[in-house]
C-alpha atoms as a PDB file:
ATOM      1  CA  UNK A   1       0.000   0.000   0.000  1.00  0.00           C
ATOM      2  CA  UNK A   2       1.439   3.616  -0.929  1.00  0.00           C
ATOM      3  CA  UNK A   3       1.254   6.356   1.458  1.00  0.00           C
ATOM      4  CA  UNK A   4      -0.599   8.793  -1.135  1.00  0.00           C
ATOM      5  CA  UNK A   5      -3.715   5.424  -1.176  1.00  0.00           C
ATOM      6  CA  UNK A   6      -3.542   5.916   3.021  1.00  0.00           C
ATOM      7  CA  UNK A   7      -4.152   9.115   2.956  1.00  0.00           C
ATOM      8  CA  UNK A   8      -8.009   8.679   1.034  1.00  0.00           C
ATOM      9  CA  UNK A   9      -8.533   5.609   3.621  1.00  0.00           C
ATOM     10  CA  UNK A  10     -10.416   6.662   7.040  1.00  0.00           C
ATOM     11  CA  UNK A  11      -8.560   7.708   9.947  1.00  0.00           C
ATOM     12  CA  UNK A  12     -10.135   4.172  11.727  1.00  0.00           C
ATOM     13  CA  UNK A  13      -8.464   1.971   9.104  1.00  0.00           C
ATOM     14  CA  UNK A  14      -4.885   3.501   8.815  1.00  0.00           C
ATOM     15  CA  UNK A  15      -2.450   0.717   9.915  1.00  0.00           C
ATOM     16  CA  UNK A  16      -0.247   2.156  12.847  1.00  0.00           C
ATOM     17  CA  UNK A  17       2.553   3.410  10.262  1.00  0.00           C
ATOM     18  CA  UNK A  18       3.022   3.505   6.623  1.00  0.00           C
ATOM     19  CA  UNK A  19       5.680   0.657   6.927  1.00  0.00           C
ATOM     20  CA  UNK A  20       3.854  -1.465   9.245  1.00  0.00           C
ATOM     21  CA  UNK A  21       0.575  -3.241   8.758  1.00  0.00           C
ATOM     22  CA  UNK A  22      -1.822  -3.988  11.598  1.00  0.00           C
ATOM     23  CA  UNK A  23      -1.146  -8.022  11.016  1.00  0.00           C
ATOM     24  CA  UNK A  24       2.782  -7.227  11.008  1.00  0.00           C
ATOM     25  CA  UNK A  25       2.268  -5.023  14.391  1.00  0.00           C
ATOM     26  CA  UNK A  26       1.039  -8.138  15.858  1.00  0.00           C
ATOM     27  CA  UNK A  27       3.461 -10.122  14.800  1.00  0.00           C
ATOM     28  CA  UNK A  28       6.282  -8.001  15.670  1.00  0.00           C
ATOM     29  CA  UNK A  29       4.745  -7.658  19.556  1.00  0.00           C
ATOM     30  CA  UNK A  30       4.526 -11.331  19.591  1.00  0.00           C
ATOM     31  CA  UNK A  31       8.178 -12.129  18.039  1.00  0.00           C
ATOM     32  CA  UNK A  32      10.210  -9.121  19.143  1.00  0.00           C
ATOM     33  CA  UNK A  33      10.936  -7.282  22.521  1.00  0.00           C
ATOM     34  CA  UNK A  34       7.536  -6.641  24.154  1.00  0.00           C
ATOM     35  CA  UNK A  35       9.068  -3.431  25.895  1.00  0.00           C
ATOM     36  CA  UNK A  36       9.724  -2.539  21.996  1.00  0.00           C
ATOM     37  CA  UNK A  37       6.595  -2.873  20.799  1.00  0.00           C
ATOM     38  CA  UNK A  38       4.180  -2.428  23.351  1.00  0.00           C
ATOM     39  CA  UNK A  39       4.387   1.161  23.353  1.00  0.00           C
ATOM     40  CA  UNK A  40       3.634   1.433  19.906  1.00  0.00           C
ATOM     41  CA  UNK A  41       1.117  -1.084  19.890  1.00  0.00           C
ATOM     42  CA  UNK A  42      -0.823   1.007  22.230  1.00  0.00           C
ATOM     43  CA  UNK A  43      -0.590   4.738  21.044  1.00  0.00           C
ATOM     44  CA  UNK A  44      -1.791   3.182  17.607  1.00  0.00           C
ATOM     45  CA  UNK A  45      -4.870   1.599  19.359  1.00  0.00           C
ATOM     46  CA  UNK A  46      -5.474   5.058  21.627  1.00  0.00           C
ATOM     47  CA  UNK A  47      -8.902   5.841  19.590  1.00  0.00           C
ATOM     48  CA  UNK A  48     -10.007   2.754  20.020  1.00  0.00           C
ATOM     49  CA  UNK A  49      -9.089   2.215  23.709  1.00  0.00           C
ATOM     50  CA  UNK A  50     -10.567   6.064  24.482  1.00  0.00           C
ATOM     51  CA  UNK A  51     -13.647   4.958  23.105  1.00  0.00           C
ATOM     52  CA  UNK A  52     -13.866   1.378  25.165  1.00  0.00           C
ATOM     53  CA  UNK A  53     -12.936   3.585  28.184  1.00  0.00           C
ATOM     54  CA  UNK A  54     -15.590   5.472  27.865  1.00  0.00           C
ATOM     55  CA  UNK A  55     -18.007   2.936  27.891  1.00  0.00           C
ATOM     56  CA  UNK A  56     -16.515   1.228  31.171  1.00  0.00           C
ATOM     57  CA  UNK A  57     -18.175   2.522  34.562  1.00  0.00           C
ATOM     58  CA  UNK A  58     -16.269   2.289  37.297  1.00  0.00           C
ATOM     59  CA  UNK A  59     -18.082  -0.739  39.639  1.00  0.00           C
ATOM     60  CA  UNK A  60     -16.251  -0.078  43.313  1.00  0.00           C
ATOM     61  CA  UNK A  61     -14.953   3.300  45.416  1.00  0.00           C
ATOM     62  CA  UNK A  62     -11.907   1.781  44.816  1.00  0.00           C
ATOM     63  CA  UNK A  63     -11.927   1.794  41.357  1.00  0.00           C
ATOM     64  CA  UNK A  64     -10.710   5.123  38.956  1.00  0.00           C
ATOM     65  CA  UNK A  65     -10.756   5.351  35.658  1.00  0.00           C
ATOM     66  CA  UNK A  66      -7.212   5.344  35.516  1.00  0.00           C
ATOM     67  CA  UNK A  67      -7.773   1.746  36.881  1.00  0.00           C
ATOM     68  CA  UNK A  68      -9.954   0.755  34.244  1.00  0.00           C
ATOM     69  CA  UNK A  69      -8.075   2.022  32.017  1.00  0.00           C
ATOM     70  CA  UNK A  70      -4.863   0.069  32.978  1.00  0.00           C
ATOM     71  CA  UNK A  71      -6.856  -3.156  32.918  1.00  0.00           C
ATOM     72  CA  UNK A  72      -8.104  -2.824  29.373  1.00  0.00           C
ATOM     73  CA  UNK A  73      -4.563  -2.253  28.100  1.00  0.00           C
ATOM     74  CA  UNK A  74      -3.457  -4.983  30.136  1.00  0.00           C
ATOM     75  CA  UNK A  75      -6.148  -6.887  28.263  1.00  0.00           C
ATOM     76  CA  UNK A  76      -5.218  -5.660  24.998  1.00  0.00           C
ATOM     77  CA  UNK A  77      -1.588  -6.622  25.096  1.00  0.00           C
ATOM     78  CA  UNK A  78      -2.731  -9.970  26.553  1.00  0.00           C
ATOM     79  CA  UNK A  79      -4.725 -10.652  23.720  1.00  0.00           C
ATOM     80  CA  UNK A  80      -2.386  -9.170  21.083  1.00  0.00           C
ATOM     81  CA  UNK A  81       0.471 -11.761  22.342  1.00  0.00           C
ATOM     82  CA  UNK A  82      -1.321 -14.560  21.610  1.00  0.00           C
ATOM     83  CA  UNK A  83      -4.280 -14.092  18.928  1.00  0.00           C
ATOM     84  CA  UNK A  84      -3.748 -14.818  15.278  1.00  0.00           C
ATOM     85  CA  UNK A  85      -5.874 -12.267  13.352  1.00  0.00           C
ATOM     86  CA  UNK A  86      -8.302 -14.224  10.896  1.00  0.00           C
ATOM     87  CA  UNK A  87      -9.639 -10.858   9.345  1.00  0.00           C
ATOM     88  CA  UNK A  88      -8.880  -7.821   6.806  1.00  0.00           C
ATOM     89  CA  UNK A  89      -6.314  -5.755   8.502  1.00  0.00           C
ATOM     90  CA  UNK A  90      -8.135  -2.715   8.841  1.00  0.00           C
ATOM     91  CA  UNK A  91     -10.690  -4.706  11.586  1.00  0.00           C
ATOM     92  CA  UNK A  92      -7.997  -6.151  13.755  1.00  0.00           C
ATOM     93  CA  UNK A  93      -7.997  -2.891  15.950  1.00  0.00           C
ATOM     94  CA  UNK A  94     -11.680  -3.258  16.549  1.00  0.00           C
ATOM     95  CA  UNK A  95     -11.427  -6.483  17.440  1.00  0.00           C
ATOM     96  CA  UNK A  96      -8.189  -6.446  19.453  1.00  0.00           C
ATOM     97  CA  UNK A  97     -10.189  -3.865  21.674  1.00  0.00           C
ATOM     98  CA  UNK A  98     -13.042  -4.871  21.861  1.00  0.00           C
ATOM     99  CA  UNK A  99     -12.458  -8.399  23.331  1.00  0.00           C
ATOM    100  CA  UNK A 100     -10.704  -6.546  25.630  1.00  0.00           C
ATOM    101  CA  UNK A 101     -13.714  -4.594  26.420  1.00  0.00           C
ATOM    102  CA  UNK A 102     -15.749  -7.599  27.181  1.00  0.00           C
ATOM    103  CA  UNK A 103     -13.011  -9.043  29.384  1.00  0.00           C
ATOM    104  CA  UNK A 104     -12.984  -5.979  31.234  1.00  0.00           C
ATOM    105  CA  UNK A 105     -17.321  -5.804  31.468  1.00  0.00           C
ATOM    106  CA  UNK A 106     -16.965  -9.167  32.589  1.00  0.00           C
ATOM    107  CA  UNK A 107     -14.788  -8.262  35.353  1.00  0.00           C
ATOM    108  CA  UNK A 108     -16.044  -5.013  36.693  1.00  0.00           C
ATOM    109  CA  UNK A 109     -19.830  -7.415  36.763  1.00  0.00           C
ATOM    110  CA  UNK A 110     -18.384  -9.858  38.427  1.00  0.00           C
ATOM    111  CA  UNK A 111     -16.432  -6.892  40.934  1.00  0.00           C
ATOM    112  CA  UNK A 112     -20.222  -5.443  41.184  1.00  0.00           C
ATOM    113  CA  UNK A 113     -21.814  -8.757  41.883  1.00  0.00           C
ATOM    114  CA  UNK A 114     -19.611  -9.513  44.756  1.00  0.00           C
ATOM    115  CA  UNK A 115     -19.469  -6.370  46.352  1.00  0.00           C
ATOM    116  CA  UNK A 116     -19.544  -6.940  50.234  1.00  0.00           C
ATOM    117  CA  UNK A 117     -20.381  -4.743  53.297  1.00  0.00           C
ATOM    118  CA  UNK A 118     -17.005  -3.314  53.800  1.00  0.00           C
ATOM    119  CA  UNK A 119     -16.518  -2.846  57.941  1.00  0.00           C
ATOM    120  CA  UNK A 120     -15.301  -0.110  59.523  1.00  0.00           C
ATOM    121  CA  UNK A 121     -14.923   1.138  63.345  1.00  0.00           C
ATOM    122  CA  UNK A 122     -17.699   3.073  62.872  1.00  0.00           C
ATOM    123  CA  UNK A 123     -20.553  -0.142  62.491  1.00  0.00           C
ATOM    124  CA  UNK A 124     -21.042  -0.866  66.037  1.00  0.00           C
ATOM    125  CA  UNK A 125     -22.004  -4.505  67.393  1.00  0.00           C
ATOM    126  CA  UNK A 126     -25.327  -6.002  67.982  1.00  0.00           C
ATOM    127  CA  UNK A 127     -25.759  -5.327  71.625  1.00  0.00           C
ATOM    128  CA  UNK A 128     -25.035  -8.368  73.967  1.00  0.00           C
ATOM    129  CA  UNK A 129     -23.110 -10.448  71.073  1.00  0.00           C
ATOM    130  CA  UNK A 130     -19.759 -11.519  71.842  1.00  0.00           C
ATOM    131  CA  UNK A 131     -17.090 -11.247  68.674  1.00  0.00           C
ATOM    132  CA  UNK A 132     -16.054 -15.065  67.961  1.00  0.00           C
ATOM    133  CA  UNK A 133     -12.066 -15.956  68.746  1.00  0.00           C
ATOM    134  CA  UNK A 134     -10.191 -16.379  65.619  1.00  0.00           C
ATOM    135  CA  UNK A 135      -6.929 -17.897  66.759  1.00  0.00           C
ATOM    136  CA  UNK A 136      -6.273 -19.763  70.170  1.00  0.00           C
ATOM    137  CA  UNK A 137      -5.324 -16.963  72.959  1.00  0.00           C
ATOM    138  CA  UNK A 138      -3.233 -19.326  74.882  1.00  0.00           C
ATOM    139  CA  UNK A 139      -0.434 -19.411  71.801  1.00  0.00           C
ATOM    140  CA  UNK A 140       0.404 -15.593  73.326  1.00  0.00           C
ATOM    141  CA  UNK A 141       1.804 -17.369  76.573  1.00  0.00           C
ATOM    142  CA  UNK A 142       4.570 -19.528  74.565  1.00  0.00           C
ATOM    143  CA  UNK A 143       7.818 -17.428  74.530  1.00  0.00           C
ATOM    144  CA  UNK A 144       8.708 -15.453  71.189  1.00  0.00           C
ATOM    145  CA  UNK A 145      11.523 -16.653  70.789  1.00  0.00           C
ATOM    146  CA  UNK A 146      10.578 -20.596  70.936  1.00  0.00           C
ATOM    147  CA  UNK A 147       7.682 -19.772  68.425  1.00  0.00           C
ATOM    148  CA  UNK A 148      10.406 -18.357  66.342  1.00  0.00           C
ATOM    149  CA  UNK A 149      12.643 -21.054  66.345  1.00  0.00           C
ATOM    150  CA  UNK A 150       9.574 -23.555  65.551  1.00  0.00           C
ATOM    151  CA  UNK A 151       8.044 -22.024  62.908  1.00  0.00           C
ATOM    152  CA  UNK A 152      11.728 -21.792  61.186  1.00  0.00           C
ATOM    153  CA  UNK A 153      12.024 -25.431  61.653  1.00  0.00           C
ATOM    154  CA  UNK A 154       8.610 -27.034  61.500  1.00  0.00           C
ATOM    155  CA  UNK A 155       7.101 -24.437  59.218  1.00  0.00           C
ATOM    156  CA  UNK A 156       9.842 -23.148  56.674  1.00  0.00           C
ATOM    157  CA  UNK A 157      12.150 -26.255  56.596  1.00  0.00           C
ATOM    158  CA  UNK A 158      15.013 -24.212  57.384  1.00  0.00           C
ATOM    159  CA  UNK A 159      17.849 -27.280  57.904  1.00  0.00           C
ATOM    160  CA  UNK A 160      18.835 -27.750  61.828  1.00  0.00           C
ATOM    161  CA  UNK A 161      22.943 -26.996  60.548  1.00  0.00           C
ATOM    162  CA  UNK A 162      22.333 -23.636  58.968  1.00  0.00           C
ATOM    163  CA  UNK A 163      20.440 -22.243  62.031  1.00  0.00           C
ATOM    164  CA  UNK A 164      23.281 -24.190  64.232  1.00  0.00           C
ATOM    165  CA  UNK A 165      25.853 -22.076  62.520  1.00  0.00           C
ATOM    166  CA  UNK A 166      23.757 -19.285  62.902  1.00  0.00           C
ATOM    167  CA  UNK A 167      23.812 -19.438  66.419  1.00  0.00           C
ATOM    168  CA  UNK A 168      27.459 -21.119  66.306  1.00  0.00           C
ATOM    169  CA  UNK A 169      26.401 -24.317  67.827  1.00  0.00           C
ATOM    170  CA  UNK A 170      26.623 -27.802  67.255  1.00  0.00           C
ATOM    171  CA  UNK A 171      23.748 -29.762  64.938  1.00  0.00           C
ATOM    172  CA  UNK A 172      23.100 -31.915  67.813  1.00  0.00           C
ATOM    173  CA  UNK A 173      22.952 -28.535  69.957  1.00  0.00           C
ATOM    174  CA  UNK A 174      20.392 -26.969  67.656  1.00  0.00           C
ATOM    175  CA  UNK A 175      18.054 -30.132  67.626  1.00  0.00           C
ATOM    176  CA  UNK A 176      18.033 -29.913  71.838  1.00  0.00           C
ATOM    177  CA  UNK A 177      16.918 -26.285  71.357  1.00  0.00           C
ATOM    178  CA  UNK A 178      14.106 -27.058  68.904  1.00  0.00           C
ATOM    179  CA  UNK A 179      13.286 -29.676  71.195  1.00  0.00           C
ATOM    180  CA  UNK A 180      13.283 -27.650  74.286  1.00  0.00           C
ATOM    181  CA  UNK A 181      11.312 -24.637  72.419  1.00  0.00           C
ATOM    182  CA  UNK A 182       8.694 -27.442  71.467  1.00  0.00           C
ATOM    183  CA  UNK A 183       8.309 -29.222  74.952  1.00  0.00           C
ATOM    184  CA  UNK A 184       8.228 -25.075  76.452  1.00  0.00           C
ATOM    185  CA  UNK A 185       5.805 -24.259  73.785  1.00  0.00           C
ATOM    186  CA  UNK A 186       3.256 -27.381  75.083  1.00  0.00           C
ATOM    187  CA  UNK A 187       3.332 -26.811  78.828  1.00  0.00           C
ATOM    188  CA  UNK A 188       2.873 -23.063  78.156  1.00  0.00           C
ATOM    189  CA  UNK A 189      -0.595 -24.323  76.370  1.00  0.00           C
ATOM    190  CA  UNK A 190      -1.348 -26.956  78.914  1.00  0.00           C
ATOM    191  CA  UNK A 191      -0.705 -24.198  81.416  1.00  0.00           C
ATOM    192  CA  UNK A 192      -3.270 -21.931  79.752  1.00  0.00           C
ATOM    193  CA  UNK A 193      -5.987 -24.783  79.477  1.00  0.00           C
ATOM    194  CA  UNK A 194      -5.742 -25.153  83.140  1.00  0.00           C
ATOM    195  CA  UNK A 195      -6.806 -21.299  83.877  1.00  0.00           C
ATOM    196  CA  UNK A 196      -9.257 -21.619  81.414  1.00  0.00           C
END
């Protein structure tokens, strides 16, 4: 195609440059350096994308429109990377966007739909109901430090000789201290089920 023939074409059809089709855009954000061609793949779809932004409401207080419009980019680029145009050129745009409208309608529904009572200090308690515990209070009377060492060892599976040279101790050393912190850790809980 000749630049003078682009020129009679309407400004929705133009391929992003004069050099570069829609089709080879695509192909060149897939192939290439998406840091490259992202940028370019996105100021050539900014009519498009203004117009799907404006059709977006936000669904939450903690949605902006700058959000929204981050997520149908995000969308856009998503879908460019791995779609393989089946259509004239001049409607890849168009369709590039506007699946990544519907994503993005199909998220901010789904956002709306789930919405939930969002608490604050200010909602006060049903008189005479009693919060419910969420964790066992009698894990606060088990030293720090013991808790520590067992949730480095029983949780994160941090081996018994790093932690040894850590505290430059023996292996064997290390093991007695886990075991003491564990055998502390249960009579501190027994304790607390007593004065229960």
């Amino acid at each position: 195609m000749e630049v003078p023939e682009l020129e009679t074409l309407p400004a929705a059809t133009l391929p992003p440059t004069p050099e570069l089709s829609w089709s080879a855009l695509l192909a060149a954000y897939r192939l290439g350096p998406k840091e490259r061609w992202s940028g370019l793949l996105v100021e050539s779809l900014g009519p498009w994308l203004t117009n799907a932004r404006k059709t977006l409401l936000a669904s939450a207080l903690y949605l902006d429109d700058e959000d929204i419009a981050q997520e149908l980019v995000l969308e856009v680029l998503a879908m460019a990377e791995r779609w393989d145009p089946r259509c004239e050129d001049c409607w890849i745009p168009r369709r590039l966007v506007e699946y990544a409208e519907d994503q993005v309608r199909g998220s901010l529904k789904r956002e709306r739909r789930n919405l939930g009572l969002e608490l604050t200090d200010e909602i006060e308690a049903p008189p005479g109901e009693q919060p419910e515990v969420l964790f066992d209070s009698r894990l606060g009377l088990v030293a720090a430090a013991d808790l520590q060492l067992i949730h480095r060892v029983k949780v994160l599976g941090e081996p018994v000789e790093i932690l040894a040279a850590e505290a430059g101790i023996t292996p064997r050393q290390m093991r007695q201290r886990v075991r003491n912190a564990r055998l502390r850790a249960q009579a501190a809980i027994s304790a607390g089920d007593g004065q229960a």
